[in-house]
PDB file of N, CA and C in Angstrom:
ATOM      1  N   UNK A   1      -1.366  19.290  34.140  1.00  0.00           N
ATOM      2  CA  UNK A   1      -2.606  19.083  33.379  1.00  0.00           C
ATOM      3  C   UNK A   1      -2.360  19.296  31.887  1.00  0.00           C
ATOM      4  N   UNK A   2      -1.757  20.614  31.368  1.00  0.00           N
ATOM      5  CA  UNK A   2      -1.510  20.714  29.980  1.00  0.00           C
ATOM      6  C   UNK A   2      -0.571  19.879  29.367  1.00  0.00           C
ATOM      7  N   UNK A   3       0.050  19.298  30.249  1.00  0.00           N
ATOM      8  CA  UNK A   3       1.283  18.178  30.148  1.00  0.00           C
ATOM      9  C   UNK A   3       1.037  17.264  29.616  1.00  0.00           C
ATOM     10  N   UNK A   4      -0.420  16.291  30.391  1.00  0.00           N
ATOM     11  CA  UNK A   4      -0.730  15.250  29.933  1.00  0.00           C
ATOM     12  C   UNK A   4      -1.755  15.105  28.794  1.00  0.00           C
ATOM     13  N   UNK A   5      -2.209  16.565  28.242  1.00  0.00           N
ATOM     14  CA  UNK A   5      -2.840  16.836  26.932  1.00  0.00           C
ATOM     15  C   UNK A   5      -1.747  17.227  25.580  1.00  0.00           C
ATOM     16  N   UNK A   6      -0.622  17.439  25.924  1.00  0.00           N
ATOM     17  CA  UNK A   6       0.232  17.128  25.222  1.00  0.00           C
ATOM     18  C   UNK A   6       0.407  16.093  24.779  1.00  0.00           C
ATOM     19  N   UNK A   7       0.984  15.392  26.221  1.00  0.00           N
ATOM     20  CA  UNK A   7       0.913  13.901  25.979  1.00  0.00           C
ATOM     21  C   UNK A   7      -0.274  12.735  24.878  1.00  0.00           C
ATOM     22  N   UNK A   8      -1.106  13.217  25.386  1.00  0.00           N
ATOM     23  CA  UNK A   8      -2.263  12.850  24.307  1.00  0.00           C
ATOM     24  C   UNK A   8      -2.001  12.998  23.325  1.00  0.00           C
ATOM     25  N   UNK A   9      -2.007  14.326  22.859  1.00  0.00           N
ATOM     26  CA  UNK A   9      -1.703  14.460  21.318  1.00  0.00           C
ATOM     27  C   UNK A   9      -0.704  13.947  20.425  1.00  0.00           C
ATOM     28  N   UNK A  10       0.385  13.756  21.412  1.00  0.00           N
ATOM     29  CA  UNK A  10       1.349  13.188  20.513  1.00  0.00           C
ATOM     30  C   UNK A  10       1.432  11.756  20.820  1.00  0.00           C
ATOM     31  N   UNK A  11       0.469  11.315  21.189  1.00  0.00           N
ATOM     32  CA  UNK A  11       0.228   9.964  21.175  1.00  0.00           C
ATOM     33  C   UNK A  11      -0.713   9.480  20.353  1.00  0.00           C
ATOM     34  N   UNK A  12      -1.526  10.322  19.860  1.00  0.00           N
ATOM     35  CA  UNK A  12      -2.557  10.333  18.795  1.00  0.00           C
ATOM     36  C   UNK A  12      -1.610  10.488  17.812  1.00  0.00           C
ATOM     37  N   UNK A  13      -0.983  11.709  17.332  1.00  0.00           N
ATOM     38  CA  UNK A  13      -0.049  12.243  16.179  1.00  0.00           C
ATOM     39  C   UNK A  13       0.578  10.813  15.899  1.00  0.00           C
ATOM     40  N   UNK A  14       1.420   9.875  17.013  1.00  0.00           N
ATOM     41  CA  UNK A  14       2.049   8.812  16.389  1.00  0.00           C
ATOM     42  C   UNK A  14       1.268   7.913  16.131  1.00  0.00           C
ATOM     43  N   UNK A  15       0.048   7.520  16.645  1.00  0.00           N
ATOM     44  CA  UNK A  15      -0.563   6.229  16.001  1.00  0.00           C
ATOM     45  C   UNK A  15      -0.978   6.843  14.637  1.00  0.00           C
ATOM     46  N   UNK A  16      -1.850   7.886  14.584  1.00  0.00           N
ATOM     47  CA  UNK A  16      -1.721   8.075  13.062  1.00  0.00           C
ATOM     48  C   UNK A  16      -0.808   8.064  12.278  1.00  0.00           C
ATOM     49  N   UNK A  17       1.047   8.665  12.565  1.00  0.00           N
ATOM     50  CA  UNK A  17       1.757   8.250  11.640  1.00  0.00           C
ATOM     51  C   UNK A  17       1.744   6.625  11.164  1.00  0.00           C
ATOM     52  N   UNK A  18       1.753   6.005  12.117  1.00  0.00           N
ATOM     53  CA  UNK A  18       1.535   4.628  12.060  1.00  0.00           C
ATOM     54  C   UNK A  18       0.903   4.183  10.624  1.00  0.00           C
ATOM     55  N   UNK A  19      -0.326   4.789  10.942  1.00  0.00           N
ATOM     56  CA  UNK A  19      -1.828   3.826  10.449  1.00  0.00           C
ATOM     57  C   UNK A  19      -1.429   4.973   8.819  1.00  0.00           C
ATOM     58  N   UNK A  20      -0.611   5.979   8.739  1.00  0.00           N
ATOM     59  CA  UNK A  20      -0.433   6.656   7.584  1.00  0.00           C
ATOM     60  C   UNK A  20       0.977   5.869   6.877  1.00  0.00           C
ATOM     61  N   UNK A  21       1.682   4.920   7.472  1.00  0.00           N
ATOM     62  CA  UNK A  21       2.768   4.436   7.225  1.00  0.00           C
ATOM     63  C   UNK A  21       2.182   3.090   6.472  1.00  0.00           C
ATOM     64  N   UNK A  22       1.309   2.693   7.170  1.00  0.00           N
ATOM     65  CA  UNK A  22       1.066   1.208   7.177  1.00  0.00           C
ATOM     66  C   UNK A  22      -0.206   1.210   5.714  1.00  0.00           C
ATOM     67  N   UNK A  23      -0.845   2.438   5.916  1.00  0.00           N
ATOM     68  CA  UNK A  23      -1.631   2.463   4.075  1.00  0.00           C
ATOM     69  C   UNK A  23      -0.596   2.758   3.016  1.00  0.00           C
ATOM     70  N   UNK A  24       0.228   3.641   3.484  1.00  0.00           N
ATOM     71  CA  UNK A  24       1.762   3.310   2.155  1.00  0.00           C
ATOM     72  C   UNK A  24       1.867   2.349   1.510  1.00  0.00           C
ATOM     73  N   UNK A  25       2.784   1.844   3.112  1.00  0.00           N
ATOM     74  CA  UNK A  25       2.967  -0.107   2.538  1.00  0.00           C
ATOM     75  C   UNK A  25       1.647  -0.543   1.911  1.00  0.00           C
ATOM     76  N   UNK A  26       0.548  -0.800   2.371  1.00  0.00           N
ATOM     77  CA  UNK A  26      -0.286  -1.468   1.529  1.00  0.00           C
ATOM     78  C   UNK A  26      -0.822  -0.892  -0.120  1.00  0.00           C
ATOM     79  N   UNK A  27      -0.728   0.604  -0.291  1.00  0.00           N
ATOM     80  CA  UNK A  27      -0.819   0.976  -1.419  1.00  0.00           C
ATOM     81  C   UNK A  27       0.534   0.379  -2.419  1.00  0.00           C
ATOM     82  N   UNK A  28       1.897   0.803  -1.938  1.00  0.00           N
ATOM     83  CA  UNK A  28       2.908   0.193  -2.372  1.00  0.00           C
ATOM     84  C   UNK A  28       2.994  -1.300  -2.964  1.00  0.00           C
ATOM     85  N   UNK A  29       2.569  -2.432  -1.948  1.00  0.00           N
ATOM     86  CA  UNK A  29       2.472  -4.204  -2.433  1.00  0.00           C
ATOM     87  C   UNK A  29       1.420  -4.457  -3.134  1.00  0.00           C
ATOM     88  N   UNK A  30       0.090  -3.030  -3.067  1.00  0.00           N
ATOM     89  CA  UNK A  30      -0.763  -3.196  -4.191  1.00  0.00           C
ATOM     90  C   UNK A  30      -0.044  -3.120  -5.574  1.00  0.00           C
ATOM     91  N   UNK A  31       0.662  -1.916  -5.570  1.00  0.00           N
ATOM     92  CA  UNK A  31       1.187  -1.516  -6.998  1.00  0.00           C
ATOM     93  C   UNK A  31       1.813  -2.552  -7.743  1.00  0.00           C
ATOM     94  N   UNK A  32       3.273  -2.671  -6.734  1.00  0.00           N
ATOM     95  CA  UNK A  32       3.756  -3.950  -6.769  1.00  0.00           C
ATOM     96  C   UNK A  32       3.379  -5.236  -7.468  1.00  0.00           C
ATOM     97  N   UNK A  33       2.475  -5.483  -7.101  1.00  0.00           N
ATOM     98  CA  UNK A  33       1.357  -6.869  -7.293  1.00  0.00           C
ATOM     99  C   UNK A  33       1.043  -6.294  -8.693  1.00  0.00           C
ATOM    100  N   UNK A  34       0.828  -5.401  -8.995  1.00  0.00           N
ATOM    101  CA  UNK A  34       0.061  -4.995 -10.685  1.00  0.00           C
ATOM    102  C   UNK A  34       1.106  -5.309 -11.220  1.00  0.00           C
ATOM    103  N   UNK A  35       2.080  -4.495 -10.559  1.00  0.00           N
ATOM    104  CA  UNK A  35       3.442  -4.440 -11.387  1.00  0.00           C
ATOM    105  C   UNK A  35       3.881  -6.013 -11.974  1.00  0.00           C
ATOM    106  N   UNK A  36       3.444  -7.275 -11.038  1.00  0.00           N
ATOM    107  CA  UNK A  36       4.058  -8.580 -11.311  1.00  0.00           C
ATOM    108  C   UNK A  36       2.905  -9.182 -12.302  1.00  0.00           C
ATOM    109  N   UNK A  37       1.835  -8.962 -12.121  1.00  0.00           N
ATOM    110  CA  UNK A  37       1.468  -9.541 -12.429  1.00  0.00           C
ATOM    111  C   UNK A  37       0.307  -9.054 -14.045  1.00  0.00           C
ATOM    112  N   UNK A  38       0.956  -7.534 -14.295  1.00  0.00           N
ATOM    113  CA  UNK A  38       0.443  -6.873 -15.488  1.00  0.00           C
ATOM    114  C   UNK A  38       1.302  -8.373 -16.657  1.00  0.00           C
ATOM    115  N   UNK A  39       2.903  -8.368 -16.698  1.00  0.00           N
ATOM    116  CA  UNK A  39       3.521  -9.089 -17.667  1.00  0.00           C
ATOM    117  C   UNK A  39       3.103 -10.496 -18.121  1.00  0.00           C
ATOM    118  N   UNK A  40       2.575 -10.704 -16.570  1.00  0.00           N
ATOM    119  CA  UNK A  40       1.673 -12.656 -16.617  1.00  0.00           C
ATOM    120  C   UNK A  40       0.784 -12.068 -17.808  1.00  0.00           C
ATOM    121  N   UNK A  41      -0.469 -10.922 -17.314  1.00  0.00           N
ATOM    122  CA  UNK A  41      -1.258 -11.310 -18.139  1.00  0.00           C
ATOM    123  C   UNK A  41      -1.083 -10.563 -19.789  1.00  0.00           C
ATOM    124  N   UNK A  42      -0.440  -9.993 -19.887  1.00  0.00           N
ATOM    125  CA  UNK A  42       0.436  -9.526 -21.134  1.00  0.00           C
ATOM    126  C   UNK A  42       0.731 -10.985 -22.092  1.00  0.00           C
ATOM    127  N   UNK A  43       1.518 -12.020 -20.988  1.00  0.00           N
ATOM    128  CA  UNK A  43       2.133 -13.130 -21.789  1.00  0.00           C
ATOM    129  C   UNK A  43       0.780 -14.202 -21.887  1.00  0.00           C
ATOM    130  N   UNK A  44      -0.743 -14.125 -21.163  1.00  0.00           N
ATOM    131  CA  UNK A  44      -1.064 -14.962 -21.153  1.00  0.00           C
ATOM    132  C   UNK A  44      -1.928 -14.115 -22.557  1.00  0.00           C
ATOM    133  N   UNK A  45      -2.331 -12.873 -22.751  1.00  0.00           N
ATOM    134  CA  UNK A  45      -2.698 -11.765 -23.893  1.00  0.00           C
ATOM    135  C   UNK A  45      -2.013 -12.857 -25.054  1.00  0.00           C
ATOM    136  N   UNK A  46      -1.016 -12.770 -25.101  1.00  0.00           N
ATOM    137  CA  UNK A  46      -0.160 -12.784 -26.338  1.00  0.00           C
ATOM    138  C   UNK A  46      -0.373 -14.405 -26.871  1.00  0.00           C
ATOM    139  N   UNK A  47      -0.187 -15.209 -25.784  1.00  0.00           N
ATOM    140  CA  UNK A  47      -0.158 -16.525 -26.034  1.00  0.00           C
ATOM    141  C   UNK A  47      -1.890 -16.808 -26.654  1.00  0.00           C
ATOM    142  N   UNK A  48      -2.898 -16.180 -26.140  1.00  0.00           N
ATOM    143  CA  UNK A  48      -4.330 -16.480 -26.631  1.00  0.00           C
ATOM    144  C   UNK A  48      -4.291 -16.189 -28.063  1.00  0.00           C
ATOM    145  N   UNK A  49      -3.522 -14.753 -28.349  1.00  0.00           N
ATOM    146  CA  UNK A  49      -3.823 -14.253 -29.927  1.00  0.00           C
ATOM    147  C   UNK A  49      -2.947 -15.466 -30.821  1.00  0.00           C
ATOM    148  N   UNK A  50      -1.874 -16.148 -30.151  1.00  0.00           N
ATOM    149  CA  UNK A  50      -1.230 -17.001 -31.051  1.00  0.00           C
ATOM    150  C   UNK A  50      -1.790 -18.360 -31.363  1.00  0.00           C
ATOM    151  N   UNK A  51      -2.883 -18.641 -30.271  1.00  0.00           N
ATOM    152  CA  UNK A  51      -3.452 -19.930 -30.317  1.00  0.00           C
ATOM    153  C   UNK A  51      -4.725 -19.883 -31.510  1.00  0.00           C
ATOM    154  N   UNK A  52      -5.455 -18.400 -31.376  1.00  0.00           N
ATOM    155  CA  UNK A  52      -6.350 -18.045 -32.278  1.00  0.00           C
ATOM    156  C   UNK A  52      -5.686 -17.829 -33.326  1.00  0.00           C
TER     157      UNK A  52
END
């Protein structure tokens, strides 16, 4: 009986590592994504002040 409430728990414990792994990654390809695409709008910044 205490066996299979073990069992539970660490079957809970791993899907949450999971679902704590998997908001990483998505915080991470968020950053990422700023990261690519801060310089676009930097160069598209720069190119407006030169047209004005």
């Amino acid at each position: 009986m205490l066996e299979k409430v073990y069992e539970v728990i660490d079957a809970i414990e791993r899907s949450n590592q999971i679902h704590h792994d998997r908001a990483i990654e998505k915080s991470f390809t968020f950053t990422a994504k700023m990261f690519t695409l801060i310089p676009i709008f930097l160069e598209i910044q720069s190119k407006k002040t030169v047209v004005s």
